[in-house]
C-alpha atoms as a PDB file:
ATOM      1  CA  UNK A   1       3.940  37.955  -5.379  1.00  0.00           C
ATOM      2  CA  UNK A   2       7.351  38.637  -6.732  1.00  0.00           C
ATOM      3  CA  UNK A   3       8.708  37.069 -10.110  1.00  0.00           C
ATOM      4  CA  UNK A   4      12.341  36.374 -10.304  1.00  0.00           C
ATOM      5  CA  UNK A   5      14.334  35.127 -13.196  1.00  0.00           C
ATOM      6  CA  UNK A   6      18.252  33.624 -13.598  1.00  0.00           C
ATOM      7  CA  UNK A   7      17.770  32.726 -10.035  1.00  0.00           C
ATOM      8  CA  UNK A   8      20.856  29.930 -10.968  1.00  0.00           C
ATOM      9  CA  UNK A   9      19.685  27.355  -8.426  1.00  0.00           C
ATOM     10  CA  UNK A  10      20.683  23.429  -8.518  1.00  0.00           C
ATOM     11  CA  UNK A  11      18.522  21.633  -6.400  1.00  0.00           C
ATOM     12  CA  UNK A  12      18.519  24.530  -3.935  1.00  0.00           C
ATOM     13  CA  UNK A  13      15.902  26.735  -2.835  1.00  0.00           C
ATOM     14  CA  UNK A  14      15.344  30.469  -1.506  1.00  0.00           C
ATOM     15  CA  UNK A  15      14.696  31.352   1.712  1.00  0.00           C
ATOM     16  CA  UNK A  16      13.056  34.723   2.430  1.00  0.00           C
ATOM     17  CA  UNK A  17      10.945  34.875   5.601  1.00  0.00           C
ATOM     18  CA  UNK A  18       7.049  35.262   5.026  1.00  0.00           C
ATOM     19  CA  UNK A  19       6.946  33.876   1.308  1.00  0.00           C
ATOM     20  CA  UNK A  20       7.522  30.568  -0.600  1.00  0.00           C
ATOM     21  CA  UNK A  21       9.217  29.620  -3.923  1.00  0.00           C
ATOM     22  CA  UNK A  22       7.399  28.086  -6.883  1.00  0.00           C
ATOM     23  CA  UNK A  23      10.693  27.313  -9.102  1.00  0.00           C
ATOM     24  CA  UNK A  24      11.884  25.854 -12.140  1.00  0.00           C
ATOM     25  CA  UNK A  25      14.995  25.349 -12.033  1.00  0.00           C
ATOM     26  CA  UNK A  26      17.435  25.237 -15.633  1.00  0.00           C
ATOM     27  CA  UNK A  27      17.727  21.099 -16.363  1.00  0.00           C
ATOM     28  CA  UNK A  28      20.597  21.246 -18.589  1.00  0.00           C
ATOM     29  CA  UNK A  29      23.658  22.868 -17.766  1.00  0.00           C
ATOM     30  CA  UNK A  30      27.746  22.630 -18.374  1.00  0.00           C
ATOM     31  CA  UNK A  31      29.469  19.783 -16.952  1.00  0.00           C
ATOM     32  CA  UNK A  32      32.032  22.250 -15.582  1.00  0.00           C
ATOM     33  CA  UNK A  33      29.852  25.293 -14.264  1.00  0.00           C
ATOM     34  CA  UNK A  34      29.884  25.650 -10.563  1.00  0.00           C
ATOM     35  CA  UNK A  35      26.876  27.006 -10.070  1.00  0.00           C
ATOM     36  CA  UNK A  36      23.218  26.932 -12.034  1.00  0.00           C
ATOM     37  CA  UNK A  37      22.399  28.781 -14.936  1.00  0.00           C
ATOM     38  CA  UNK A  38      19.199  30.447 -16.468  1.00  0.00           C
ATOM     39  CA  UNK A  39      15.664  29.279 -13.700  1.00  0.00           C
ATOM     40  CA  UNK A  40      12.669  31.393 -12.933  1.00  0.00           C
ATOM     41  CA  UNK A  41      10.420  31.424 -10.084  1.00  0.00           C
ATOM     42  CA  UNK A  42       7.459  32.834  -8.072  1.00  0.00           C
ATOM     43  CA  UNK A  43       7.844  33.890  -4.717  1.00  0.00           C
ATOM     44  CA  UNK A  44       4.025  33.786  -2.916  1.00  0.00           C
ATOM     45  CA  UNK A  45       3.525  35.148   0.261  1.00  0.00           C
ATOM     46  CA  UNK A  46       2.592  32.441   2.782  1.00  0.00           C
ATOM     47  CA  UNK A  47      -0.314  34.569   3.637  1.00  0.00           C
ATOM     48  CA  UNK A  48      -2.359  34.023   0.258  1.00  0.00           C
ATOM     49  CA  UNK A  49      -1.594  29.791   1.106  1.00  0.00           C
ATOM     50  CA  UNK A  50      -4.291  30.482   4.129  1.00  0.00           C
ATOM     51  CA  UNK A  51      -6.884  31.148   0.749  1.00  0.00           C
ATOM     52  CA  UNK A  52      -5.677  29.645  -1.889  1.00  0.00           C
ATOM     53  CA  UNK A  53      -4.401  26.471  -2.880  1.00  0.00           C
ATOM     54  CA  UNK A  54      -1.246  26.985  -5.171  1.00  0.00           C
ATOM     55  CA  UNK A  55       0.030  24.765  -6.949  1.00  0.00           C
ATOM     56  CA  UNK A  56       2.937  24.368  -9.698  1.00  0.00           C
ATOM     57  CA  UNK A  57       0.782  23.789 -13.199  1.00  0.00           C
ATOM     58  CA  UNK A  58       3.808  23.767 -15.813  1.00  0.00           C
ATOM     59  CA  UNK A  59       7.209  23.412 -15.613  1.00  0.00           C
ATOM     60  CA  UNK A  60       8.201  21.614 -18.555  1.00  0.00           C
ATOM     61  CA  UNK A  61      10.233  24.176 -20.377  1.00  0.00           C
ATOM     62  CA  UNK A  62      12.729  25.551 -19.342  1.00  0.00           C
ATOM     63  CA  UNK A  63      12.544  29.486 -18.678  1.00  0.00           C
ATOM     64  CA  UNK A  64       8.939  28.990 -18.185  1.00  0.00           C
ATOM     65  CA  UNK A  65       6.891  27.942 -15.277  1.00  0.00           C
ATOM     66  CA  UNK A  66       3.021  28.226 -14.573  1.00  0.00           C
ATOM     67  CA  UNK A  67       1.275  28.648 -11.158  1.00  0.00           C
ATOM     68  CA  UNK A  68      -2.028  27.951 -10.391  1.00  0.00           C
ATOM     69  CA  UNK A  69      -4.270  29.274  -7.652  1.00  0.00           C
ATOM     70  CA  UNK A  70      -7.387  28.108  -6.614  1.00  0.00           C
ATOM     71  CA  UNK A  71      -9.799  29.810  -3.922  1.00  0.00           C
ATOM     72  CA  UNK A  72     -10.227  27.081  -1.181  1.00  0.00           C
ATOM     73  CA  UNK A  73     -14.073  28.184  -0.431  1.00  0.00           C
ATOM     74  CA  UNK A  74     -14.870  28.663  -3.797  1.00  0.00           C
ATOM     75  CA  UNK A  75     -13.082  26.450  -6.149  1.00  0.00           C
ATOM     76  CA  UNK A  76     -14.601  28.617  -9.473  1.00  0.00           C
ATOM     77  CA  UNK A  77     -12.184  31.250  -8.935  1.00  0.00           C
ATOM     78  CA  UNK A  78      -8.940  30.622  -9.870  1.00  0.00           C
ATOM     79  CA  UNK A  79      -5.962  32.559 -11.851  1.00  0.00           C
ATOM     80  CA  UNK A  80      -3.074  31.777 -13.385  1.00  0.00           C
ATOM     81  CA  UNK A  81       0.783  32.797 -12.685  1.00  0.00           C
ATOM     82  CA  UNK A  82       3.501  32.912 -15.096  1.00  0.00           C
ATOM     83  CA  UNK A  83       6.979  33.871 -14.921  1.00  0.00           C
ATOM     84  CA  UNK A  84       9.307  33.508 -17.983  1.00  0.00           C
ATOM     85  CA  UNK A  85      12.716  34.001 -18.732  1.00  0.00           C
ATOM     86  CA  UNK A  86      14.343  34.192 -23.090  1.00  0.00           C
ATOM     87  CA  UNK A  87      17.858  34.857 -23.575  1.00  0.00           C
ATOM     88  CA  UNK A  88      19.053  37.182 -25.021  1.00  0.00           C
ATOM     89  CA  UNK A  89      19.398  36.873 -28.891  1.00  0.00           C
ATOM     90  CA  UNK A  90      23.038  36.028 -30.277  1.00  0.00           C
ATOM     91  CA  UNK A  91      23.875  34.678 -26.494  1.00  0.00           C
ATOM     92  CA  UNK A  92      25.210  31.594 -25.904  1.00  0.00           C
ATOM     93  CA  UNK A  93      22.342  30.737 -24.008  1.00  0.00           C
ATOM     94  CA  UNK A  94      19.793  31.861 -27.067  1.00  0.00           C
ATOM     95  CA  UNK A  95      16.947  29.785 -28.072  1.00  0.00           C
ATOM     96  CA  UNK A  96      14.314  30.035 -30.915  1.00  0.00           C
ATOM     97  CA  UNK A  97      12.062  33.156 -30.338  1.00  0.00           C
ATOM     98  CA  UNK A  98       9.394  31.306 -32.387  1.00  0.00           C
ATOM     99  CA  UNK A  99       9.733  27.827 -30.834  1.00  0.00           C
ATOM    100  CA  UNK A 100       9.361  29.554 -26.840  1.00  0.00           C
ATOM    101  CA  UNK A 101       6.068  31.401 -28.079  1.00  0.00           C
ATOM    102  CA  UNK A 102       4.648  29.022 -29.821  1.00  0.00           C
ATOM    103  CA  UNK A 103       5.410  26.702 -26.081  1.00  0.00           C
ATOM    104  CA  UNK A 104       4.059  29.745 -24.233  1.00  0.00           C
ATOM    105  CA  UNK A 105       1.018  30.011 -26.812  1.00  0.00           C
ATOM    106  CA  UNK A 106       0.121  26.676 -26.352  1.00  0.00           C
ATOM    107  CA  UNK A 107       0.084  26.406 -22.444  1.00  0.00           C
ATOM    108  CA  UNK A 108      -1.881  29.248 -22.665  1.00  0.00           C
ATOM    109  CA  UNK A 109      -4.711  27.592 -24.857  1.00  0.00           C
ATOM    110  CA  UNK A 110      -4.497  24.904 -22.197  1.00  0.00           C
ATOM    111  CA  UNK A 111      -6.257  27.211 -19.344  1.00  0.00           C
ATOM    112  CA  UNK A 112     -10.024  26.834 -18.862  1.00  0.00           C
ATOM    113  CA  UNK A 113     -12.051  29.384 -21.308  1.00  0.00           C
ATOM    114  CA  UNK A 114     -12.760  32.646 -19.028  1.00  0.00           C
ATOM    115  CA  UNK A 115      -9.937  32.150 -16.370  1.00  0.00           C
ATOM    116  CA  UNK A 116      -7.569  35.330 -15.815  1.00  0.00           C
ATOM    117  CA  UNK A 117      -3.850  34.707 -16.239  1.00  0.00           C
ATOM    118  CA  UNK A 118      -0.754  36.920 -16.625  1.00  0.00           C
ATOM    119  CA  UNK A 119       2.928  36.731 -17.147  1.00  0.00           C
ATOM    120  CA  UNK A 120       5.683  38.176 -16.198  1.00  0.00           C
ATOM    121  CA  UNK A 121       9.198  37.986 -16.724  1.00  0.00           C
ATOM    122  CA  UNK A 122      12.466  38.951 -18.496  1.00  0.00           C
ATOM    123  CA  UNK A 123      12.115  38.823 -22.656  1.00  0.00           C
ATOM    124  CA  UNK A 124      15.187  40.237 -23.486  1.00  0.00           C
ATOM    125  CA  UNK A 125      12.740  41.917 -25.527  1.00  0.00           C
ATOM    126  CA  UNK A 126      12.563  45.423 -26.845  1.00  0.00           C
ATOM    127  CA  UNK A 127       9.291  46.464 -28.781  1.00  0.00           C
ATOM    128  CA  UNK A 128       9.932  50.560 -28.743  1.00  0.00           C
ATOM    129  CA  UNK A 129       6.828  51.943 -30.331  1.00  0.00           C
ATOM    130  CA  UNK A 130       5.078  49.365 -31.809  1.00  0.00           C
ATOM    131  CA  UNK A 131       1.876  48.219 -31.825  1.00  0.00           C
ATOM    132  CA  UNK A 132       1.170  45.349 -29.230  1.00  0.00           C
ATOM    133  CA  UNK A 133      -2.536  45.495 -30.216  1.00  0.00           C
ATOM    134  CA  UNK A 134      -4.454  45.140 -33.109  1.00  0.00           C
ATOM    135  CA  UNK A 135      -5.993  48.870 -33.925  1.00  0.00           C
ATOM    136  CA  UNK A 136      -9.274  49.480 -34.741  1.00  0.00           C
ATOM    137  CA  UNK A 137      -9.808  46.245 -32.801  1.00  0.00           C
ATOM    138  CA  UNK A 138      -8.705  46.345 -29.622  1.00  0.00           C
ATOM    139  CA  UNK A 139      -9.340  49.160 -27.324  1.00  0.00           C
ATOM    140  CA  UNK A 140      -7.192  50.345 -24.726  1.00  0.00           C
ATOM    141  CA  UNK A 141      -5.177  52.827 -23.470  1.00  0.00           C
ATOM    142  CA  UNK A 142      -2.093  53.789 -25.481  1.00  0.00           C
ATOM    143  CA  UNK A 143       1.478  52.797 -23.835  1.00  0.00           C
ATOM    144  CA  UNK A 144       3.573  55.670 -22.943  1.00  0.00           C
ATOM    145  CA  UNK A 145       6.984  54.682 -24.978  1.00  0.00           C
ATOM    146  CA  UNK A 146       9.965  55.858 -22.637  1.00  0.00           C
ATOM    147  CA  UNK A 147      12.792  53.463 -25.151  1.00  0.00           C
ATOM    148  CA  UNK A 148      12.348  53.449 -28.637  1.00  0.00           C
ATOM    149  CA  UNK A 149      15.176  50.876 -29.947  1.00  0.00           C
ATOM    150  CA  UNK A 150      13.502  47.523 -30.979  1.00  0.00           C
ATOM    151  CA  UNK A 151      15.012  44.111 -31.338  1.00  0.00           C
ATOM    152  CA  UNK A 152      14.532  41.185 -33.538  1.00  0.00           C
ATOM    153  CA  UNK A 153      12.363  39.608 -31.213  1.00  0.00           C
ATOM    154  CA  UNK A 154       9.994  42.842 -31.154  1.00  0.00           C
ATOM    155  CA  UNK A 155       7.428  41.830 -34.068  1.00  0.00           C
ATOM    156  CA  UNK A 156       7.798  38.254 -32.955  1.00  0.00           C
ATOM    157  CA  UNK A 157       6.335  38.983 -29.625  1.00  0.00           C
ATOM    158  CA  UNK A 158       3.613  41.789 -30.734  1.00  0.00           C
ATOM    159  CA  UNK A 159       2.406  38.703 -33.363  1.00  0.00           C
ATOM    160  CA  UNK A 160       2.353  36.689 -30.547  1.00  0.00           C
ATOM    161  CA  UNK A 161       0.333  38.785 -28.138  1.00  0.00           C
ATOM    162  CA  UNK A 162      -2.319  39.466 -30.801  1.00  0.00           C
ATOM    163  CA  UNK A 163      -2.433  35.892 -31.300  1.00  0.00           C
ATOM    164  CA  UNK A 164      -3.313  35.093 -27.686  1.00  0.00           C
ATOM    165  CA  UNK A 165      -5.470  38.233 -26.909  1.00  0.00           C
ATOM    166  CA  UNK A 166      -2.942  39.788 -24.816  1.00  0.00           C
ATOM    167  CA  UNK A 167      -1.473  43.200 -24.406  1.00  0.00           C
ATOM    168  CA  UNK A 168       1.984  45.037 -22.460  1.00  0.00           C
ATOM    169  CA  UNK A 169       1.274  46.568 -19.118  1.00  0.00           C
ATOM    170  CA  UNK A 170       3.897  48.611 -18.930  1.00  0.00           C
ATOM    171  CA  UNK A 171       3.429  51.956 -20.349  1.00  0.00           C
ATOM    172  CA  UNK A 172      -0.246  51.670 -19.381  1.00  0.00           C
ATOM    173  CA  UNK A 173       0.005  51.904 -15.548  1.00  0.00           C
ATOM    174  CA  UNK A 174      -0.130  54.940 -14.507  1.00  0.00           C
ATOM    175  CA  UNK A 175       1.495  55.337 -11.035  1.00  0.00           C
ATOM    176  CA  UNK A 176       4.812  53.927 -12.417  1.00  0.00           C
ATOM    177  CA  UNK A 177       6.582  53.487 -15.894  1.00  0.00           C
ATOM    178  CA  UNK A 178      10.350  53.223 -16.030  1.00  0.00           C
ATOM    179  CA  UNK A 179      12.928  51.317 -17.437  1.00  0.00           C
ATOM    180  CA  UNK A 180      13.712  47.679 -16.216  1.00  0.00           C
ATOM    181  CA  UNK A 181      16.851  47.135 -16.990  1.00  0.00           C
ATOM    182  CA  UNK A 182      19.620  49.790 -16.078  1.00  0.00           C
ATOM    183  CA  UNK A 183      23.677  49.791 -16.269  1.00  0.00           C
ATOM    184  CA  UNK A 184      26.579  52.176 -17.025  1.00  0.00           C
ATOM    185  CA  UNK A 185      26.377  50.960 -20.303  1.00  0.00           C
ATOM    186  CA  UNK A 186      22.340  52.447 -20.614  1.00  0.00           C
ATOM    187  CA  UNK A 187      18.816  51.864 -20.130  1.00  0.00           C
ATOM    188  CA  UNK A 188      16.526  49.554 -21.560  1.00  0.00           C
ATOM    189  CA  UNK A 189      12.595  48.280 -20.895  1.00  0.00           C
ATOM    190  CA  UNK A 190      13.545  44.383 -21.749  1.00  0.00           C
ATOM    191  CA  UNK A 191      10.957  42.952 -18.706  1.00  0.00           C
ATOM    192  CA  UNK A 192       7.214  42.896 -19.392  1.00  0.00           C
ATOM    193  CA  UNK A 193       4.157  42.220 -17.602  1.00  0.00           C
ATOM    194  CA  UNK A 194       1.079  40.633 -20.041  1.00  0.00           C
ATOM    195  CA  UNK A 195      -2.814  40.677 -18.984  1.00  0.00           C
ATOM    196  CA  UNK A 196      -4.872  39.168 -21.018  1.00  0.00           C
ATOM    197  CA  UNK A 197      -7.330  41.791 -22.495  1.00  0.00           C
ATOM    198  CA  UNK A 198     -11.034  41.298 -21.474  1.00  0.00           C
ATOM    199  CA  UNK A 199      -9.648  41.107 -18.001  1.00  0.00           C
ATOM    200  CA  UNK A 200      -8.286  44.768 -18.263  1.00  0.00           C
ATOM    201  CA  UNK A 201      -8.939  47.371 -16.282  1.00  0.00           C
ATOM    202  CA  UNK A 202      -6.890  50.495 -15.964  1.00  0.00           C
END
């Protein structure tokens, strides 16, 4: 599976042999732009359709969209996708930090007790060092911190991953931990995977 965000698509789809799109594309844009603005997706290999029934489970809000998949021989095991896209602060495009995680809080509370989810995406986002657990509570491995700048968003997110038992994957997989988001103008870890925590294991 493959998350993609700003994939700017009206009414269009992407075509990459061996794996489908699960899209949500951005509802409102300019009257005058030429092409589409903001959209995330999931790209699924075909492969996993053979097992799984997948199905689209939320797209109501825009920069967010929800997959579902559901073993066909065993309809009791079942995940869920999510790939999300916030602009970033003081853009044009920006939103209210508090408003999208209080949306994303809520469809979370909406999956069945017990069912493994995670998200993925690009929060425009930077959390540096802090704390995306609750210490002395939760217990898990620390992140190694490779960017230590922080944004205003920062504490909103950490609040919001205590708040729905969640914690940062990057940092805390070993193979690989780099920065996501690199340009002549510098690096920055702004994209984020999220497991929920007593699914964890690293």
């Amino acid at each position: 599976m493959i998350g993609i965000v700003e994939t700017h698509l009206v009414n269009h789809s992407i075509c990459i042999d061996n794996y489908k799109l699960y899209g949500n594309n951005r509802i409102l844009i300019h009257t005058r732009a030429k092409t589409g603005s903001g959209g995330v997706g999931l790209l699924v290999k075909e492969e996993l359709l053979t097992t799984f029934n997948i199905d689209i489970e939320d797209e109501s809000t825009d920069g967010i969209i929800w997959i579902k998949f559901v073993e066909k021989n065993n309809d009791s095991n079942k995940f869920y996708v999510s790939v999300v896209y916030l602009p970033p602060e003081f853009s044009a495009r920006s939103t209210n930090a508090y408003e999208f995680f209080d949306t994303l809080m809520s469809q979370i509370y909406s999956i069945p007790n017990g069912c493994p989810f995670y998200i993925c995406g690009d929060f425009n986002i930077r959390i540096g060092d802090m704390k995306d657990y609750i210490p002395g509570v939760d217990n898990l491995p620390e992140r190694e911190v490779i960017y230590f700048k922080a944004n205003s968003y920062g504490e909103i997110f950490c609040e919001f991953l205590s708040n729905v038992n969640c914690c940062v994957l990057n940092g805390r997989y070993h193979i690989s931990n780099d920065y996501t988001y690199v340009s002549t103008r510098g690096s920055s870890v702004v994209d984020f995977c999220i497991f929920v925590l007593p699914h964890l294991k690293i």
